[in-house]
C-alpha atoms as a PDB file:
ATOM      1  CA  UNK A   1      30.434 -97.659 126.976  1.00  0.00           C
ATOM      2  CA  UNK A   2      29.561 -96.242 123.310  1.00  0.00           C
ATOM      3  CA  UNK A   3      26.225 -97.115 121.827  1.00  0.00           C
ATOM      4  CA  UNK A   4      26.604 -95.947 117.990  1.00  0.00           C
ATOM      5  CA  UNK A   5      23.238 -96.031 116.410  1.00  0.00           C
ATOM      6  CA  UNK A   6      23.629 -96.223 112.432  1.00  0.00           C
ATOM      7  CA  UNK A   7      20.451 -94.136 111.122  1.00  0.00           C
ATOM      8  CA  UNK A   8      21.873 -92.438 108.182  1.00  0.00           C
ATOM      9  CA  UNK A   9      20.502 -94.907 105.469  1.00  0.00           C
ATOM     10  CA  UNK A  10      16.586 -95.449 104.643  1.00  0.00           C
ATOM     11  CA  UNK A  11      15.820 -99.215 104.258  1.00  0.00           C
ATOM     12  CA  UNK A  12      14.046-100.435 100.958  1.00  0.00           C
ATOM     13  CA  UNK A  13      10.356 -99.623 100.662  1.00  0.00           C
ATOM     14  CA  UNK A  14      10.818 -97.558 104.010  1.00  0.00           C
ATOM     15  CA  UNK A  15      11.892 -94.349 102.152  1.00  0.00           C
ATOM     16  CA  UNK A  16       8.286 -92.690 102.498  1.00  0.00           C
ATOM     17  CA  UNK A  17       7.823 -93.157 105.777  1.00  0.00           C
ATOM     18  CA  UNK A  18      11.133 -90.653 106.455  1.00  0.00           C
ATOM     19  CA  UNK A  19      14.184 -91.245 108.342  1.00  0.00           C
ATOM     20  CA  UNK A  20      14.316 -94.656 110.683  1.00  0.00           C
ATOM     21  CA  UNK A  21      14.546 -92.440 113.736  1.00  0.00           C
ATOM     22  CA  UNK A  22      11.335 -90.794 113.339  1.00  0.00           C
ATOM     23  CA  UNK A  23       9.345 -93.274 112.876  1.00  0.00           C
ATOM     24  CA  UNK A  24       6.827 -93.520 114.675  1.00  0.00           C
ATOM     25  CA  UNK A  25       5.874 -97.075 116.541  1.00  0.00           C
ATOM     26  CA  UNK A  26       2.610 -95.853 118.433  1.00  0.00           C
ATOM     27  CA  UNK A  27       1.001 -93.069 118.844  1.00  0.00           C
ATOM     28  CA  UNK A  28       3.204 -91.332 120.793  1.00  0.00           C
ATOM     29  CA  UNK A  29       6.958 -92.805 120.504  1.00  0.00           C
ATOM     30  CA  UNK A  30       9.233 -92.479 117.545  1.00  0.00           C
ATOM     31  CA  UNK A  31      11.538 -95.578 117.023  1.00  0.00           C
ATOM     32  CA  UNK A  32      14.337 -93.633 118.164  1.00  0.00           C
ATOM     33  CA  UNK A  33      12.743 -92.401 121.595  1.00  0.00           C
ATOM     34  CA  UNK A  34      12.197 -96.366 121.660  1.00  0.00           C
ATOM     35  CA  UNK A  35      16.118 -97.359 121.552  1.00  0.00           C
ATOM     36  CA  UNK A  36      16.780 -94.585 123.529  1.00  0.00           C
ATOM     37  CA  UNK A  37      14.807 -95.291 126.412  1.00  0.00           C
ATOM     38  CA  UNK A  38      15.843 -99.117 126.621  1.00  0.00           C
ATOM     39  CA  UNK A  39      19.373 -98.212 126.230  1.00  0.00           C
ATOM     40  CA  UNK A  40      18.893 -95.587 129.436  1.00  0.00           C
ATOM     41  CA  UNK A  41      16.926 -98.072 130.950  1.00  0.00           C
ATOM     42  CA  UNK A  42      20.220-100.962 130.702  1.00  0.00           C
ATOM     43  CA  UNK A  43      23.142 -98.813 130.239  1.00  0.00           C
ATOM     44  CA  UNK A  44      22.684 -95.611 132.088  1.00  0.00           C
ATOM     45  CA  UNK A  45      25.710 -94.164 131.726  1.00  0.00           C
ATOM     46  CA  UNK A  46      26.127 -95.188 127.950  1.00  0.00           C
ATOM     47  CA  UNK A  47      27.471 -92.557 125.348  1.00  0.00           C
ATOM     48  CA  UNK A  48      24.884 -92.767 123.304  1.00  0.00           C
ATOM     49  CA  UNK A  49      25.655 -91.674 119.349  1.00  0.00           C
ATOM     50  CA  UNK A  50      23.824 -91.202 116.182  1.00  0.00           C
ATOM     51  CA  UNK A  51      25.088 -91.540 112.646  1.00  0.00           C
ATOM     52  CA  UNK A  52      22.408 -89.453 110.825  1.00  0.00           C
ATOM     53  CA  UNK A  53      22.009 -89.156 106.996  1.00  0.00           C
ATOM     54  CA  UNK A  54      18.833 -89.662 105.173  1.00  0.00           C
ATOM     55  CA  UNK A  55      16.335 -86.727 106.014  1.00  0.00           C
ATOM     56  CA  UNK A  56      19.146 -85.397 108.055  1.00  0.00           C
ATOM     57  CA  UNK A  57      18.255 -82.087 109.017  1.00  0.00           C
ATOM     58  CA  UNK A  58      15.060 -83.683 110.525  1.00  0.00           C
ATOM     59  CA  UNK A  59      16.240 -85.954 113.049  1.00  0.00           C
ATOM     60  CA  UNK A  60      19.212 -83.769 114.076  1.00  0.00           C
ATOM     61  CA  UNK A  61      16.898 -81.242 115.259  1.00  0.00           C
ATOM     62  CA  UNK A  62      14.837 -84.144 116.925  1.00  0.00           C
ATOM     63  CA  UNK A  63      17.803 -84.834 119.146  1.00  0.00           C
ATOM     64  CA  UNK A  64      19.018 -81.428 119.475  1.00  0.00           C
ATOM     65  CA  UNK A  65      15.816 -80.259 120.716  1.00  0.00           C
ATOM     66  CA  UNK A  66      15.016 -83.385 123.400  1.00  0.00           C
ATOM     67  CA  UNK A  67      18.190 -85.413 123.764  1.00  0.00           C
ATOM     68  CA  UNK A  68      21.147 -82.996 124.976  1.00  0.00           C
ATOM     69  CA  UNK A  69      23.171 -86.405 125.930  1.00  0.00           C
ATOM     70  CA  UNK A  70      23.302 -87.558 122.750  1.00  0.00           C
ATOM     71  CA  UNK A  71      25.726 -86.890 119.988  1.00  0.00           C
ATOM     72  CA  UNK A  72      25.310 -86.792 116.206  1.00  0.00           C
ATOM     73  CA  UNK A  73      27.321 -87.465 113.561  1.00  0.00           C
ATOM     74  CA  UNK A  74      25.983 -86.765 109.917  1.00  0.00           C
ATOM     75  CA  UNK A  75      26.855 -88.939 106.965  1.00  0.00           C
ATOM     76  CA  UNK A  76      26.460 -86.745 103.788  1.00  0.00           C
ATOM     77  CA  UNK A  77      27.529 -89.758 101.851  1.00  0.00           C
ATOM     78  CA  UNK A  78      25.035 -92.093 103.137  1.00  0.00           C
ATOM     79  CA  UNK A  79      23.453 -93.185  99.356  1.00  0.00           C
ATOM     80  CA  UNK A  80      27.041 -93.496  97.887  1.00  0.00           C
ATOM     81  CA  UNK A  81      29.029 -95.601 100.744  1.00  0.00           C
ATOM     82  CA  UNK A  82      27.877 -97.971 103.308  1.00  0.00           C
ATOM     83  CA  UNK A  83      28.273 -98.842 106.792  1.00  0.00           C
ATOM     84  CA  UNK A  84      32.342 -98.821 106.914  1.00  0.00           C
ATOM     85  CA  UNK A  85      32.134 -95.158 105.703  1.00  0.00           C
ATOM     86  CA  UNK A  86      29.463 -94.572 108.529  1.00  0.00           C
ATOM     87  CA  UNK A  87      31.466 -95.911 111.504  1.00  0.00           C
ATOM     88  CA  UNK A  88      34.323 -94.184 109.742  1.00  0.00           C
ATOM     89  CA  UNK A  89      32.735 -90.616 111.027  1.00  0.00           C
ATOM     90  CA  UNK A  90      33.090 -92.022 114.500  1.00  0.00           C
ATOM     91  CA  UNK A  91      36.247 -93.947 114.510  1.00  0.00           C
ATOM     92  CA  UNK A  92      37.559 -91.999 117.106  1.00  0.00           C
ATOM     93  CA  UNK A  93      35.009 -93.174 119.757  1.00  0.00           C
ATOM     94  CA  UNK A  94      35.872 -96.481 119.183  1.00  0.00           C
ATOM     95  CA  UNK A  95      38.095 -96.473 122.034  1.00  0.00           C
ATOM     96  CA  UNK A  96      35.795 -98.352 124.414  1.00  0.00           C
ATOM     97  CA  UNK A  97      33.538-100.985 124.312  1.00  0.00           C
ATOM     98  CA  UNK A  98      30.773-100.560 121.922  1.00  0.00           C
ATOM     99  CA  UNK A  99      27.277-101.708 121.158  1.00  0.00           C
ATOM    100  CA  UNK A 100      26.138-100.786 117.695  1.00  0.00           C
ATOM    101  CA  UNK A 101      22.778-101.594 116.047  1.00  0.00           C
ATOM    102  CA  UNK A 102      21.123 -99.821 113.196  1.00  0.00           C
ATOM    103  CA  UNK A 103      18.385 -97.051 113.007  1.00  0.00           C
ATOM    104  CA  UNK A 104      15.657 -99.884 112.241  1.00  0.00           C
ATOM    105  CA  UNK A 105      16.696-101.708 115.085  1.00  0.00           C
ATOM    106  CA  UNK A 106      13.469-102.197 117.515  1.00  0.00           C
ATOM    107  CA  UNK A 107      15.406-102.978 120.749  1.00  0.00           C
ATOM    108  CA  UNK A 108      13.052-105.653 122.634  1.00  0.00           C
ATOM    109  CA  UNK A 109      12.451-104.068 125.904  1.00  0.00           C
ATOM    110  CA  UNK A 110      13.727-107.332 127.651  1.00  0.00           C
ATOM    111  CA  UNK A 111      16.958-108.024 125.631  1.00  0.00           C
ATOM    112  CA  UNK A 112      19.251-106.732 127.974  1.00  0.00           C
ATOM    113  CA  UNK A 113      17.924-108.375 130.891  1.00  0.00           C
ATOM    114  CA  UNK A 114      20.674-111.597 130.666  1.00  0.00           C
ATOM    115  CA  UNK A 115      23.683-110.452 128.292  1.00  0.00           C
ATOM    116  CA  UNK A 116      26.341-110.051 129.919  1.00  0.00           C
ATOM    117  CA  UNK A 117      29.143-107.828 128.813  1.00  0.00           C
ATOM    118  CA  UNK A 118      32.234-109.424 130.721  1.00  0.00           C
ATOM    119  CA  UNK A 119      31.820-112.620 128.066  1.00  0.00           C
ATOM    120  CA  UNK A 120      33.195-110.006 125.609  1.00  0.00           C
ATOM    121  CA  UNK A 121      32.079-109.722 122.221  1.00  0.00           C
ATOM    122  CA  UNK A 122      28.966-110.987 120.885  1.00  0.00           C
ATOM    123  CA  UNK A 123      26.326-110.811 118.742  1.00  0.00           C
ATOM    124  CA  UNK A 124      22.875-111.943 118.759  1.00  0.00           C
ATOM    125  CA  UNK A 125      21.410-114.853 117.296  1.00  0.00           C
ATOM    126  CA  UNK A 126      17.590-115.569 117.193  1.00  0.00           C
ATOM    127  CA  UNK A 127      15.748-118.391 116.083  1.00  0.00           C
ATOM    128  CA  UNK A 128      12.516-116.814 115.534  1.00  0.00           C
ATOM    129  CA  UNK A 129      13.852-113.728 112.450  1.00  0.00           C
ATOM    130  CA  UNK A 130      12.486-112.845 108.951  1.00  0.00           C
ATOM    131  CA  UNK A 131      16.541-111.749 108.627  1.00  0.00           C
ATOM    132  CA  UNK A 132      18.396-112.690 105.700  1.00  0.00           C
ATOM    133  CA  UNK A 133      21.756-112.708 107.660  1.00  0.00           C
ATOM    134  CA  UNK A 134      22.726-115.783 109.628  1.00  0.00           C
ATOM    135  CA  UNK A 135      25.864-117.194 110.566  1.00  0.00           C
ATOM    136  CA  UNK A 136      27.941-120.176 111.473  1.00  0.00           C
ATOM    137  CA  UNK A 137      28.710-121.093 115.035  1.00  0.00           C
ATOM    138  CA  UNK A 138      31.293-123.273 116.092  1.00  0.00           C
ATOM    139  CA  UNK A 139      32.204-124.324 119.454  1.00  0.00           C
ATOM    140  CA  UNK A 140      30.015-121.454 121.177  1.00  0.00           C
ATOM    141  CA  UNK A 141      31.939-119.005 118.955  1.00  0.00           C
ATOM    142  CA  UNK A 142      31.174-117.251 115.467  1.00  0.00           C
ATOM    143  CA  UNK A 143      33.033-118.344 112.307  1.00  0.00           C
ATOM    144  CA  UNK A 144      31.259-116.325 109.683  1.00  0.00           C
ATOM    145  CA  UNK A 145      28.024-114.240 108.972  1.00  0.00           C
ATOM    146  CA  UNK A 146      26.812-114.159 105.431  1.00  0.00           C
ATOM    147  CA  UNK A 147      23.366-114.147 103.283  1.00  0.00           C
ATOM    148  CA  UNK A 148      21.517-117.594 103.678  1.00  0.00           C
ATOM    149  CA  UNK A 149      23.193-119.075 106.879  1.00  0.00           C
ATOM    150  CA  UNK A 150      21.231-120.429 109.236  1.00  0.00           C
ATOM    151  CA  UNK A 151      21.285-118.882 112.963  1.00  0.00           C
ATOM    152  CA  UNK A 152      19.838-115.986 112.307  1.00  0.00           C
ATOM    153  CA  UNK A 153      21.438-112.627 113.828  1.00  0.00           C
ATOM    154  CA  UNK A 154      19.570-109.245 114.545  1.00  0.00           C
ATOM    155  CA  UNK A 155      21.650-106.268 114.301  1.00  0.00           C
ATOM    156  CA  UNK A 156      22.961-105.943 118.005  1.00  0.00           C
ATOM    157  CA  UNK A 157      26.797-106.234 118.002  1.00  0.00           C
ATOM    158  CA  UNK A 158      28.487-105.877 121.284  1.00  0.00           C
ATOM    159  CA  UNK A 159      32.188-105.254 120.642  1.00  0.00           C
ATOM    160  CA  UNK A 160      34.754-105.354 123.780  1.00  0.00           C
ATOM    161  CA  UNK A 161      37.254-102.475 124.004  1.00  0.00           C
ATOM    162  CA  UNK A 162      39.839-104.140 122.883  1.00  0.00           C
ATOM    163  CA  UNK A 163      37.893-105.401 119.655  1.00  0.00           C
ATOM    164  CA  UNK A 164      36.633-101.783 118.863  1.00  0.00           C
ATOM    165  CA  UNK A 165      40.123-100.851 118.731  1.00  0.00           C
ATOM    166  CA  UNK A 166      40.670-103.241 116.185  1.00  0.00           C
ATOM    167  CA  UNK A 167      37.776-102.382 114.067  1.00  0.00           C
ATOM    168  CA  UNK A 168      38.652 -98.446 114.787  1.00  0.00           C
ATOM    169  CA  UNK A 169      41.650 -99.683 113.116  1.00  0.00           C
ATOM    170  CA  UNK A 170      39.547-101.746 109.854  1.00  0.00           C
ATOM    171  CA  UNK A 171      37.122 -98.423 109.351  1.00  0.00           C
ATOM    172  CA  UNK A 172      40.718 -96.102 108.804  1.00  0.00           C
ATOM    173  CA  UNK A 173      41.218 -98.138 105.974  1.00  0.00           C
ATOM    174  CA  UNK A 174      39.825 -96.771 102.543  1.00  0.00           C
ATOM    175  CA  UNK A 175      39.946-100.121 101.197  1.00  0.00           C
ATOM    176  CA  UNK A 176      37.067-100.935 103.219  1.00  0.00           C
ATOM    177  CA  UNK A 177      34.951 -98.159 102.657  1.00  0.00           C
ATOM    178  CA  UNK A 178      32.103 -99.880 100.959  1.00  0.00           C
ATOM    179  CA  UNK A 179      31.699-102.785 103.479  1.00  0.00           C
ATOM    180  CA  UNK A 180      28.346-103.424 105.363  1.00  0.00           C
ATOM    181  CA  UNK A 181      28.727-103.716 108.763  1.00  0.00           C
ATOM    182  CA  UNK A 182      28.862-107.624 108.784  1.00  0.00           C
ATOM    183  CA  UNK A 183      31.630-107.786 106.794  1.00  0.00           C
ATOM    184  CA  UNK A 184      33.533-105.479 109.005  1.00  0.00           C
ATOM    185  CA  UNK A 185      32.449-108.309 111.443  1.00  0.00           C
ATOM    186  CA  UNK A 186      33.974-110.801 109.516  1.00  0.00           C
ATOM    187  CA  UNK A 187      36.879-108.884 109.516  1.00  0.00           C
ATOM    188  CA  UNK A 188      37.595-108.523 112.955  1.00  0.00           C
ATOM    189  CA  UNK A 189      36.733-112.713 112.970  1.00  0.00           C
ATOM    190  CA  UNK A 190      39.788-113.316 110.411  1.00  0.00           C
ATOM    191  CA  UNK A 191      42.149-111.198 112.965  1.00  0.00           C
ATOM    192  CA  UNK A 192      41.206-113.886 115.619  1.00  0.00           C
ATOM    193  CA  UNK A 193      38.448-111.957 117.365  1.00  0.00           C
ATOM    194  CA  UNK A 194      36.288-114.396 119.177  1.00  0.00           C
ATOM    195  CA  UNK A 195      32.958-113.332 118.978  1.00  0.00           C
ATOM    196  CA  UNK A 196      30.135-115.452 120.949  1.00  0.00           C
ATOM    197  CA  UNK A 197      26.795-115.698 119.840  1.00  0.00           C
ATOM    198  CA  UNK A 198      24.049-114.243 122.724  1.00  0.00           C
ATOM    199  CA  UNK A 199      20.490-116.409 122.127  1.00  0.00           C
ATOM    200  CA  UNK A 200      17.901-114.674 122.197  1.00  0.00           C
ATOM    201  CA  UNK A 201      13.893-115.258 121.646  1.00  0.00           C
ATOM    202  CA  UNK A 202      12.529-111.773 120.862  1.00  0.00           C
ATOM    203  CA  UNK A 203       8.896-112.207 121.700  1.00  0.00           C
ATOM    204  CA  UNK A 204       7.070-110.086 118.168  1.00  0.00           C
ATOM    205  CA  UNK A 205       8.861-111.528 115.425  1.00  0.00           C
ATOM    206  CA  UNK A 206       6.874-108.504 113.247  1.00  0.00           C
ATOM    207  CA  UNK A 207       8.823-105.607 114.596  1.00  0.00           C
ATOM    208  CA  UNK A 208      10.808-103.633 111.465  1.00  0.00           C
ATOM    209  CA  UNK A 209      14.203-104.419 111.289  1.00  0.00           C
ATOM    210  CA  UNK A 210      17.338-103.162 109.106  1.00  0.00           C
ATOM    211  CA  UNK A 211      17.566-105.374 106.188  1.00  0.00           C
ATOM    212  CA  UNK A 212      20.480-105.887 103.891  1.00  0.00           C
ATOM    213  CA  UNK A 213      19.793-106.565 100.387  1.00  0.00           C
ATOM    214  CA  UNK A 214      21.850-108.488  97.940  1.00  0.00           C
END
């Protein structure tokens, strides 16, 4: 299992506070010690990989230094492109199934405690978000994430192997280069991926999380 970990952008009126990564959420953890620790904690054996960019230099000698197990990828083209040019650098890891979240992404220590991974793809819904991102659900499966939809989504996708193939296949493509990463999603939905939403309460509604912006 891949867990790709998009970090390479700064989120608006986050820029001063440095890269997402190394952040820091309490006195002693950085938001990035914080995802990794959960991951380890439900996915043991998960490749863990992060797509640095902003304040690069910083954060790859973070991980260098403490986390030998996890790979980085920098994005020197993270203020010009977006996310399809991110999971672009690491299109070649897309050959199993995949979890990928953003470098703002405040895992819930609890989240993994129910999902299930043999339902195949998902991607989770909460009814308690601040998110502008929501989506349409149809007979327990997703028909479309946009701005201004209701069921609101956090930025956890869980991709099967066989649907990170197909997306490995959507990131080659040039033409796509300036997508965010729910539009990739939608992507993958028009090919006849079936991707189920995962409900999920998070329990602090005030945690920082990777926003998109018109």
């Amino acid at each position: 299992m891949n867990f790709i970990i998009l970090g390479d952008k700064y989120q608006k009126g986050m820029k001063s506070k440095g890269c997402a990564g190394l952040i820091k959420i309490n006195k002693n953890n950085t938001l990035f010690e914080h995802q990794y620790d959960v991951i380890r904690r439900y996915f043991p054996k998960a490749h863990i990989i992060y797509v640095g960019g902003f304040e690069s230099k910083k954060i790859e000698s973070y991980i260098s230094k403490n986390y030998s197990d996890v790979t980085y990828f920098n994005n020197i083209e993270y203020e010009r492109l977006n996310d399809a040019h991110s999971m672009s650098l690491v299109k070649s890891l897309l050959v199993k199934d995949t979890f990928i979240i953003f470098g703002y992404t405040f895992l819930d220590t609890k989240i993994f405690e129910n999902f299930d991974i043999k339902l195949g793809s998902q991607i989770v819904v909460t009814p308690n978000s601040e998110k502008q991102i929501g989506c349409i659900i149809n007979q327990n499966k997703i028909d479309n994430i946009s701005f201004d939809l209701p069921n609101y989504i956090e930025d956890i996708y869980y991709l099967s192997t066989d649907d990170s193939l197909i997306l490995q296949n959507i990131v080659s493509n040039i033409k796509y280069k300036n997508y965010f990463l729910f539009e990739l999603i939608n992507k993958l939905i028009d090919s006849g991926t079936m991707i189920k939403p995962f409900f999920y309460k998070r329990s602090n509604k005030k945690n920082k999380y990777y926003e998109y912006t018109k």
